[in-house]
PDB file of N, CA and C in Angstrom:
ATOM      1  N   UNK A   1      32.981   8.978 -14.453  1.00  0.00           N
ATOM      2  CA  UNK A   1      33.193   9.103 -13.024  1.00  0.00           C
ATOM      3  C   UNK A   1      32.943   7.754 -12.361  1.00  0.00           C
ATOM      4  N   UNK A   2      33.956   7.042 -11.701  1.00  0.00           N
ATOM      5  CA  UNK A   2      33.588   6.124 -10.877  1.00  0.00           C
ATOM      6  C   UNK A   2      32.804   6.025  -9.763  1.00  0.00           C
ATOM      7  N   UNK A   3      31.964   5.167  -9.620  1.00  0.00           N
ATOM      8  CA  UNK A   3      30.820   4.808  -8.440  1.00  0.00           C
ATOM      9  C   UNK A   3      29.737   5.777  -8.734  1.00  0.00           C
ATOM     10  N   UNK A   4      29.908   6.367  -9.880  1.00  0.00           N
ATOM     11  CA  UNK A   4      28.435   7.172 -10.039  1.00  0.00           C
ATOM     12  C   UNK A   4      27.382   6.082 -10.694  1.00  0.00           C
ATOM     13  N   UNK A   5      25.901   6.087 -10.012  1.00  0.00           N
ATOM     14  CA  UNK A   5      25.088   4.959 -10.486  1.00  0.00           C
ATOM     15  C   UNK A   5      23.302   6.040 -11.188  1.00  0.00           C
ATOM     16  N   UNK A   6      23.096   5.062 -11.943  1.00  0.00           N
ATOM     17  CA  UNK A   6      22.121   5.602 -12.391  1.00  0.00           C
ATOM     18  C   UNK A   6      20.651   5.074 -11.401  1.00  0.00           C
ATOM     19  N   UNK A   7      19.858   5.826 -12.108  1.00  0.00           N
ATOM     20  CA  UNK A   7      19.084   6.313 -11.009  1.00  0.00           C
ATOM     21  C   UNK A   7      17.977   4.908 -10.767  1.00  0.00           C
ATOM     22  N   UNK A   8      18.131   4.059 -12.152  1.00  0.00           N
ATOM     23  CA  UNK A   8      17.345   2.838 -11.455  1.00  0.00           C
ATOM     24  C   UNK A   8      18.365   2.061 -10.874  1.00  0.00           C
ATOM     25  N   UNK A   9      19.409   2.025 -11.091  1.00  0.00           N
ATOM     26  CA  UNK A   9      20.668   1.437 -10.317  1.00  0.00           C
ATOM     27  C   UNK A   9      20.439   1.615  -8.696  1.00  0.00           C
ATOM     28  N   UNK A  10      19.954   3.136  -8.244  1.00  0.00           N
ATOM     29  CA  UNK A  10      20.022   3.468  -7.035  1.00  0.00           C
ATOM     30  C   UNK A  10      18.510   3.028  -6.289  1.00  0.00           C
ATOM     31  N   UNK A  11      17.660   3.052  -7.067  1.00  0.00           N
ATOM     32  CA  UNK A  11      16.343   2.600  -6.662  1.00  0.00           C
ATOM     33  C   UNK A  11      16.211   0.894  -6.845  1.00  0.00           C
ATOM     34  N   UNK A  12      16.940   0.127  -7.224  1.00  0.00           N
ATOM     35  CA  UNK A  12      16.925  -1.233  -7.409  1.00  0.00           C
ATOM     36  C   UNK A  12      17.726  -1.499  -5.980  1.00  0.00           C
ATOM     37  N   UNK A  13      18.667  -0.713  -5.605  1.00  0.00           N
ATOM     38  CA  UNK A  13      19.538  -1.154  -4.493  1.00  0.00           C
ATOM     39  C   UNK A  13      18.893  -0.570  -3.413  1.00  0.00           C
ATOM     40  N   UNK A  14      17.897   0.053  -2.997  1.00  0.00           N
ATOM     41  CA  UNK A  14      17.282   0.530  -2.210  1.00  0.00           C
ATOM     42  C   UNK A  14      15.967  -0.478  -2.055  1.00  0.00           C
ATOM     43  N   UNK A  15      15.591  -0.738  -3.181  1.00  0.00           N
ATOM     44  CA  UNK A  15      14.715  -2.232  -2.998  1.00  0.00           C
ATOM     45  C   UNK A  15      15.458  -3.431  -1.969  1.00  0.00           C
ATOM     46  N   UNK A  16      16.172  -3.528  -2.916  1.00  0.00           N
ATOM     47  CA  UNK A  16      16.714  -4.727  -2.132  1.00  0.00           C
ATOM     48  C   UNK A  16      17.225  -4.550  -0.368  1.00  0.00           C
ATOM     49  N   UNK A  17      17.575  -3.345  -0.297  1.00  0.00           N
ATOM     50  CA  UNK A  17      17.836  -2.550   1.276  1.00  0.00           C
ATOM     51  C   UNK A  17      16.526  -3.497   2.152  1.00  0.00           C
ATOM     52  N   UNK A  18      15.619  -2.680   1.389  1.00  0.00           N
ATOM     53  CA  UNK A  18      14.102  -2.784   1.968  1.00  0.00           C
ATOM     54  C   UNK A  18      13.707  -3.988   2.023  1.00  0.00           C
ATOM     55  N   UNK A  19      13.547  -5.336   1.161  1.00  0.00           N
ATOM     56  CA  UNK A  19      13.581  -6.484   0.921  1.00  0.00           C
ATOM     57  C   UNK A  19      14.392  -7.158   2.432  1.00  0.00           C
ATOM     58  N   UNK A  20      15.376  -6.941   1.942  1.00  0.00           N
ATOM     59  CA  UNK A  20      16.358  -6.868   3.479  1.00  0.00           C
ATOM     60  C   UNK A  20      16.008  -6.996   5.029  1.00  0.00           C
ATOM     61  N   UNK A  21      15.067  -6.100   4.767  1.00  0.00           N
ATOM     62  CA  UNK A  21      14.736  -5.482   5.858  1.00  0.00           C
ATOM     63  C   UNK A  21      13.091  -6.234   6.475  1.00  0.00           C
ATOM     64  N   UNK A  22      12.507  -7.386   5.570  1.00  0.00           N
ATOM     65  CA  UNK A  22      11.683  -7.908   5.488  1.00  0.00           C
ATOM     66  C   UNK A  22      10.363  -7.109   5.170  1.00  0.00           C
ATOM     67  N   UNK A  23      10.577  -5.950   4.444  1.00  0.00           N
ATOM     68  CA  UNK A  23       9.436  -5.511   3.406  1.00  0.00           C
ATOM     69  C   UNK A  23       9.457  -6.307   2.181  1.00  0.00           C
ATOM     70  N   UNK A  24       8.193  -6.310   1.414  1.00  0.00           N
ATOM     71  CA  UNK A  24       7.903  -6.923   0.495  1.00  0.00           C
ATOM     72  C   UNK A  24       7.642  -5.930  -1.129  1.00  0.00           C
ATOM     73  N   UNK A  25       8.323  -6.081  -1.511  1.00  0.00           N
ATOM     74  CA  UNK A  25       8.128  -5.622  -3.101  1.00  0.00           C
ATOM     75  C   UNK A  25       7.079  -6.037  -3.998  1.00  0.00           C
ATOM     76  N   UNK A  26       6.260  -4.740  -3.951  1.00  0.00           N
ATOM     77  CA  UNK A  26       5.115  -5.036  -4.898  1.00  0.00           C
ATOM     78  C   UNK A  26       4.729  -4.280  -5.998  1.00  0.00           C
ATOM     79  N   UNK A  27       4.622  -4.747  -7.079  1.00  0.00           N
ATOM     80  CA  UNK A  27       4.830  -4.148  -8.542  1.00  0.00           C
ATOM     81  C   UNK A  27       3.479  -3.700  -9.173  1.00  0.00           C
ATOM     82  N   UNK A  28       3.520  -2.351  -8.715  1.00  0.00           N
ATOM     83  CA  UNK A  28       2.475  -1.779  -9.469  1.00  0.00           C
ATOM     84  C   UNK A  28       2.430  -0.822  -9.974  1.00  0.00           C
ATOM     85  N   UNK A  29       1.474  -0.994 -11.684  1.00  0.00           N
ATOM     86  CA  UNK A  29       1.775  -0.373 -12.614  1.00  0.00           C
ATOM     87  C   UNK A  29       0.580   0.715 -13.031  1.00  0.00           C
ATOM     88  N   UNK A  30      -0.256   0.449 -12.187  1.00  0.00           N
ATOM     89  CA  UNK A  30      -1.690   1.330 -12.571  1.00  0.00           C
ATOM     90  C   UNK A  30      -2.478   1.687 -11.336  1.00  0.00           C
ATOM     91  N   UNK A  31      -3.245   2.846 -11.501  1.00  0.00           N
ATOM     92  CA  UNK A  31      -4.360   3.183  -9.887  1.00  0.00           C
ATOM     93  C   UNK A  31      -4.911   1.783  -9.504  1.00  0.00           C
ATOM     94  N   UNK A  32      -5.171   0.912 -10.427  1.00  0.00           N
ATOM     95  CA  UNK A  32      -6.054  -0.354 -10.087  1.00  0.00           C
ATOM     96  C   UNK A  32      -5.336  -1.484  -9.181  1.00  0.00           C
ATOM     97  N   UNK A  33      -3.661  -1.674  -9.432  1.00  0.00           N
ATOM     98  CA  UNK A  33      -2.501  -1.654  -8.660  1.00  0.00           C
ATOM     99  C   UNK A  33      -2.722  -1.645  -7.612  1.00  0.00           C
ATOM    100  N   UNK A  34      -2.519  -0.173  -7.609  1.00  0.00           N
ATOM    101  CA  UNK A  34      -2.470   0.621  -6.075  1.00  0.00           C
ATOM    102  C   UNK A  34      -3.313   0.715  -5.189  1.00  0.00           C
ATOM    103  N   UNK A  35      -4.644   0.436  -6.003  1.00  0.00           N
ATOM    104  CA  UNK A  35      -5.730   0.335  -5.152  1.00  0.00           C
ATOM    105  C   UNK A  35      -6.200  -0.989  -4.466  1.00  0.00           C
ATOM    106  N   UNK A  36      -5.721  -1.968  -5.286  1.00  0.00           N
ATOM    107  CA  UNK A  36      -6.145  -3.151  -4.576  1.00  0.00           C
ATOM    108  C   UNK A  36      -4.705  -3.217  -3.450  1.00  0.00           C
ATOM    109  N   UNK A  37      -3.833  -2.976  -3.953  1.00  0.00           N
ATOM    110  CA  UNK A  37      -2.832  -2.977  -2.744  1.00  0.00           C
ATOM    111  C   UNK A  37      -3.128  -2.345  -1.107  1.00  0.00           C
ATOM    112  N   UNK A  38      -3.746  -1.058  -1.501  1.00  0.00           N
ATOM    113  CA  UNK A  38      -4.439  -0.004  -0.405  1.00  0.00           C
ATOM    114  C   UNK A  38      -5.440  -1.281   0.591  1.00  0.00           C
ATOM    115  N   UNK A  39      -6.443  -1.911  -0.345  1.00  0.00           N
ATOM    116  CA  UNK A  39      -7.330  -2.426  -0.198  1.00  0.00           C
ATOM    117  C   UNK A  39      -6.442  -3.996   0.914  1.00  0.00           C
ATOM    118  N   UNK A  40      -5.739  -4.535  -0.033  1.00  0.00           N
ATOM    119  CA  UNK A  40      -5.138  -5.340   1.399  1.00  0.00           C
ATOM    120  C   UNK A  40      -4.281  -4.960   2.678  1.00  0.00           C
ATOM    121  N   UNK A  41      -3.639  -3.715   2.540  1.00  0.00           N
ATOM    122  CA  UNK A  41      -2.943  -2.732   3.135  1.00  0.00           C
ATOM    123  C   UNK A  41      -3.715  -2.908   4.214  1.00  0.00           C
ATOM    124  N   UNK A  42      -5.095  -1.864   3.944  1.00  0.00           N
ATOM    125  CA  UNK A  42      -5.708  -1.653   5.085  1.00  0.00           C
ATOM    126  C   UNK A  42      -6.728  -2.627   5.832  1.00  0.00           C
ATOM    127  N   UNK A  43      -6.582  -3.696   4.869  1.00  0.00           N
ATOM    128  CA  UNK A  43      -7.695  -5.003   6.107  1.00  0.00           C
ATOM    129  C   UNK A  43      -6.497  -5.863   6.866  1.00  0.00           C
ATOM    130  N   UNK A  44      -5.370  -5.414   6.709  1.00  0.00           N
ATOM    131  CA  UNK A  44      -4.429  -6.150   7.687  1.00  0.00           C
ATOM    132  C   UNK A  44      -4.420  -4.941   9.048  1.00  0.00           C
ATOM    133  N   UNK A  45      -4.338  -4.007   8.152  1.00  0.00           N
ATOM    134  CA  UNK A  45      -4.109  -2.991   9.601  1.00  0.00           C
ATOM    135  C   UNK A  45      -5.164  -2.804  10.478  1.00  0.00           C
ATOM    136  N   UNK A  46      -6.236  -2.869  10.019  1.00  0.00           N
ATOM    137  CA  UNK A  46      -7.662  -2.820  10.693  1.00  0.00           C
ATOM    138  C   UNK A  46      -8.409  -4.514  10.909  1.00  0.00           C
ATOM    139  N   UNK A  47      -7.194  -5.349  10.986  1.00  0.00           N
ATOM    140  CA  UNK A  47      -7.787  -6.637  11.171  1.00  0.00           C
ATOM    141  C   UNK A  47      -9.106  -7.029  12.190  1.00  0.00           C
ATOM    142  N   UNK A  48      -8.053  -6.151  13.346  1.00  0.00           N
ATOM    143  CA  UNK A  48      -9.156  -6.580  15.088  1.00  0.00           C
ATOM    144  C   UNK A  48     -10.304  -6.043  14.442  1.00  0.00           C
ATOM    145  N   UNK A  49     -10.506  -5.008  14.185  1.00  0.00           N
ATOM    146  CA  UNK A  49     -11.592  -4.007  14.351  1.00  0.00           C
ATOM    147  C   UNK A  49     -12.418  -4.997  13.140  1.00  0.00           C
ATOM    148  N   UNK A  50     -12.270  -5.164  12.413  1.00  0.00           N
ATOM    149  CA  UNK A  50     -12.917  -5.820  11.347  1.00  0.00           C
ATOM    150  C   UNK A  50     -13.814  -7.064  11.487  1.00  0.00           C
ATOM    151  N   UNK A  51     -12.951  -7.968  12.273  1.00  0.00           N
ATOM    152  CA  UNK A  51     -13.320  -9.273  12.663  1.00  0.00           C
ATOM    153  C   UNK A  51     -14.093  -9.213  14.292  1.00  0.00           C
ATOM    154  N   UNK A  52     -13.904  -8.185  14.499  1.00  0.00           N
ATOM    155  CA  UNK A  52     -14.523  -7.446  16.032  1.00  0.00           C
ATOM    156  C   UNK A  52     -16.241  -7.050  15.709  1.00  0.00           C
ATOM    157  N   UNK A  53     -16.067  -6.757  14.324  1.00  0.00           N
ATOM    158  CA  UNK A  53     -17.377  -5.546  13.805  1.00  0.00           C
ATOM    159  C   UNK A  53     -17.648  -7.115  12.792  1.00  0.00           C
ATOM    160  N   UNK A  54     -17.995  -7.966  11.840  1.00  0.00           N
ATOM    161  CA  UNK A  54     -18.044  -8.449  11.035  1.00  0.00           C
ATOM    162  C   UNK A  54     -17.806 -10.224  10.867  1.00  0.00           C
ATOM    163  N   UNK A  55     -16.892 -10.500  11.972  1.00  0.00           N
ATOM    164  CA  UNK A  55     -16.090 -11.864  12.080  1.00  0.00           C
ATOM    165  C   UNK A  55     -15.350 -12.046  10.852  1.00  0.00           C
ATOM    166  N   UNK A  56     -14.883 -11.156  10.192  1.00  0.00           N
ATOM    167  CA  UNK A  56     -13.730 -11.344   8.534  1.00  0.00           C
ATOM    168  C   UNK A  56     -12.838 -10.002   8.583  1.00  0.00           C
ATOM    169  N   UNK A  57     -11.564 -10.645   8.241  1.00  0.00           N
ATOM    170  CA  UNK A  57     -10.988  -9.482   7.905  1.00  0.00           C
ATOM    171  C   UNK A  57     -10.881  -8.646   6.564  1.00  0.00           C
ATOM    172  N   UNK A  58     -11.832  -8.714   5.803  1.00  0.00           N
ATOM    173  CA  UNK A  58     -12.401  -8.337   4.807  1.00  0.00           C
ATOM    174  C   UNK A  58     -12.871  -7.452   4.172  1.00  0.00           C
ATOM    175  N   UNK A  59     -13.008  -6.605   3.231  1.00  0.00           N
ATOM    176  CA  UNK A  59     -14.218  -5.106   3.123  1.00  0.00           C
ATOM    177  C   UNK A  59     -15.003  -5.820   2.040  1.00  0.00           C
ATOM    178  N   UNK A  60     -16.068  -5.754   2.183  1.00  0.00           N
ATOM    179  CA  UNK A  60     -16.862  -5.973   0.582  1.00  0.00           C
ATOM    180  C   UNK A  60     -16.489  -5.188  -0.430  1.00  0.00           C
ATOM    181  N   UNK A  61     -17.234  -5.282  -1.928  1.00  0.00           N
ATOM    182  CA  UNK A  61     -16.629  -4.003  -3.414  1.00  0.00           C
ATOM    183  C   UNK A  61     -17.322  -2.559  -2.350  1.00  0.00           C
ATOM    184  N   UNK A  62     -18.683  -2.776  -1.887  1.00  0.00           N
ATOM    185  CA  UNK A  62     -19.410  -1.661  -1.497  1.00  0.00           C
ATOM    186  C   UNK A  62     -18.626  -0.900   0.045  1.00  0.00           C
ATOM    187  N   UNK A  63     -18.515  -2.136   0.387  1.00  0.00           N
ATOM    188  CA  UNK A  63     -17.656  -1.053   2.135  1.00  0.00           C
ATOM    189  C   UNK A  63     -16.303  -0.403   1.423  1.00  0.00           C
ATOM    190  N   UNK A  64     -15.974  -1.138   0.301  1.00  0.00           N
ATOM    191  CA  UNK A  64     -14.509  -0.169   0.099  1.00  0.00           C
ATOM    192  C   UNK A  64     -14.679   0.833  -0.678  1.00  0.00           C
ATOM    193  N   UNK A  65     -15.477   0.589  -1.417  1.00  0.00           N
ATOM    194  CA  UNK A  65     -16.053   2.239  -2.331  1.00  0.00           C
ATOM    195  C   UNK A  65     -16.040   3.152  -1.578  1.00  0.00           C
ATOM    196  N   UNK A  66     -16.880   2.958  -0.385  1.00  0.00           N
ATOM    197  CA  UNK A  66     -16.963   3.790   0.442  1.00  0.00           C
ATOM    198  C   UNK A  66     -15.879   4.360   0.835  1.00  0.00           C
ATOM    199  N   UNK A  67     -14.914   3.932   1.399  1.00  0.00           N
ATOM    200  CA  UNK A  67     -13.354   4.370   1.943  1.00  0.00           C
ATOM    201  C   UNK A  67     -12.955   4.947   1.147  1.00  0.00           C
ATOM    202  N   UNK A  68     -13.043   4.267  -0.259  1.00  0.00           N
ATOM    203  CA  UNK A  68     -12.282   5.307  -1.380  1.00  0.00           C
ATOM    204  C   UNK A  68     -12.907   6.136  -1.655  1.00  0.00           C
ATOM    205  N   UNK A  69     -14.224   6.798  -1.319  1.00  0.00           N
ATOM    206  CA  UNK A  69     -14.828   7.802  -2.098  1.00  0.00           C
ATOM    207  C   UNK A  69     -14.859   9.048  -0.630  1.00  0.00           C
ATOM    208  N   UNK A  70     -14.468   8.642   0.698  1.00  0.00           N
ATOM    209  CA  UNK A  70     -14.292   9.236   1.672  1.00  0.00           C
ATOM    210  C   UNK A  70     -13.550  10.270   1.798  1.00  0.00           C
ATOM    211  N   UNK A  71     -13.742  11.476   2.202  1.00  0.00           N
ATOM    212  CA  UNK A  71     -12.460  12.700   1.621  1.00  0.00           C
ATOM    213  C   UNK A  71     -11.703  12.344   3.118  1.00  0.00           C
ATOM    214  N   UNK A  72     -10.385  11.988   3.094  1.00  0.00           N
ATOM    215  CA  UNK A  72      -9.334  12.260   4.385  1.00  0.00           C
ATOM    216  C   UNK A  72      -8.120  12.970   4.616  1.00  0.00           C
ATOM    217  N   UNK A  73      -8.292  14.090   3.752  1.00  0.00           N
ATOM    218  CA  UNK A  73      -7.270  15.172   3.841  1.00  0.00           C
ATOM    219  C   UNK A  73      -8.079  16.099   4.752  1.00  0.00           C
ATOM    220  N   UNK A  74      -7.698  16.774   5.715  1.00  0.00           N
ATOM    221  CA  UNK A  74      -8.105  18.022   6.450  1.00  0.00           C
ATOM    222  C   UNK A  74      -7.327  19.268   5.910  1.00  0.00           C
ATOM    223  N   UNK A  75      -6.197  18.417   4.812  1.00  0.00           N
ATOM    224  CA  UNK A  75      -5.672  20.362   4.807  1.00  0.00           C
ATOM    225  C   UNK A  75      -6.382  21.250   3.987  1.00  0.00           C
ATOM    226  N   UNK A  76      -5.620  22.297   4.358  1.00  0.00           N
ATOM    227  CA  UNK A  76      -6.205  23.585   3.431  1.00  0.00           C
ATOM    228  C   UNK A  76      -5.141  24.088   2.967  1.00  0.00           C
ATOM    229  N   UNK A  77      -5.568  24.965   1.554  1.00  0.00           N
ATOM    230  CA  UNK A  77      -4.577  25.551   0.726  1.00  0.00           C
ATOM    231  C   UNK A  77      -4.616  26.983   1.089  1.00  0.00           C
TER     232      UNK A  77
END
C-alpha cells in the first residue's frame, strides 16, 4: 500500500514536527532518564519561586527526594 508508514516512521516525523516547533528532543532510556529530566523540567518552571526562597534555581539530592517521594495524584479508583 502506498504512503502507508511504519510506526517509527510516524513517530520520527512527529519528532521532527515538534523540533520544528522549537521543542527539544531528549533521549531517554531509563527512570534515571526521566528523572533527572523531571528534575531540570521542574527548576526551570519553578525558577522565580526558587531563587525567591533560596537565591538558585536549583533543588539539592535531599529537596528533590522529597518531591519525588511526595504522593500528587488526588484520584481515586
Amino acid at each position: 500500500m502506498a504512503g502507508v508508514k511504519t510506526e517509527y516512521e510516524v513517530e520520527r516525523i512527529f519528532i521532527e514536527q515538534l523540533e520544528g516547533l522549537g521543542y527539544q528532543y531528549i533521549d531517554m532510556a531509563n527512570y534515571d532518564d526521566v528523572a533527572a529530566n523531571f528534575r531540570v523540567q521542574f527548576c526551570k518552571v519553578n525558577a522565580k519561586a526558587l531563587i525567591e526562597a533560596k537565591g538558585v534555581a536549583e533543588l539539592s539530592d535531599s529537596e528533590f527526594a522529597k518531591i519525588m517521594l511526595r504522593p500528587h495524584c488526588t484520584c481515586r479508583s
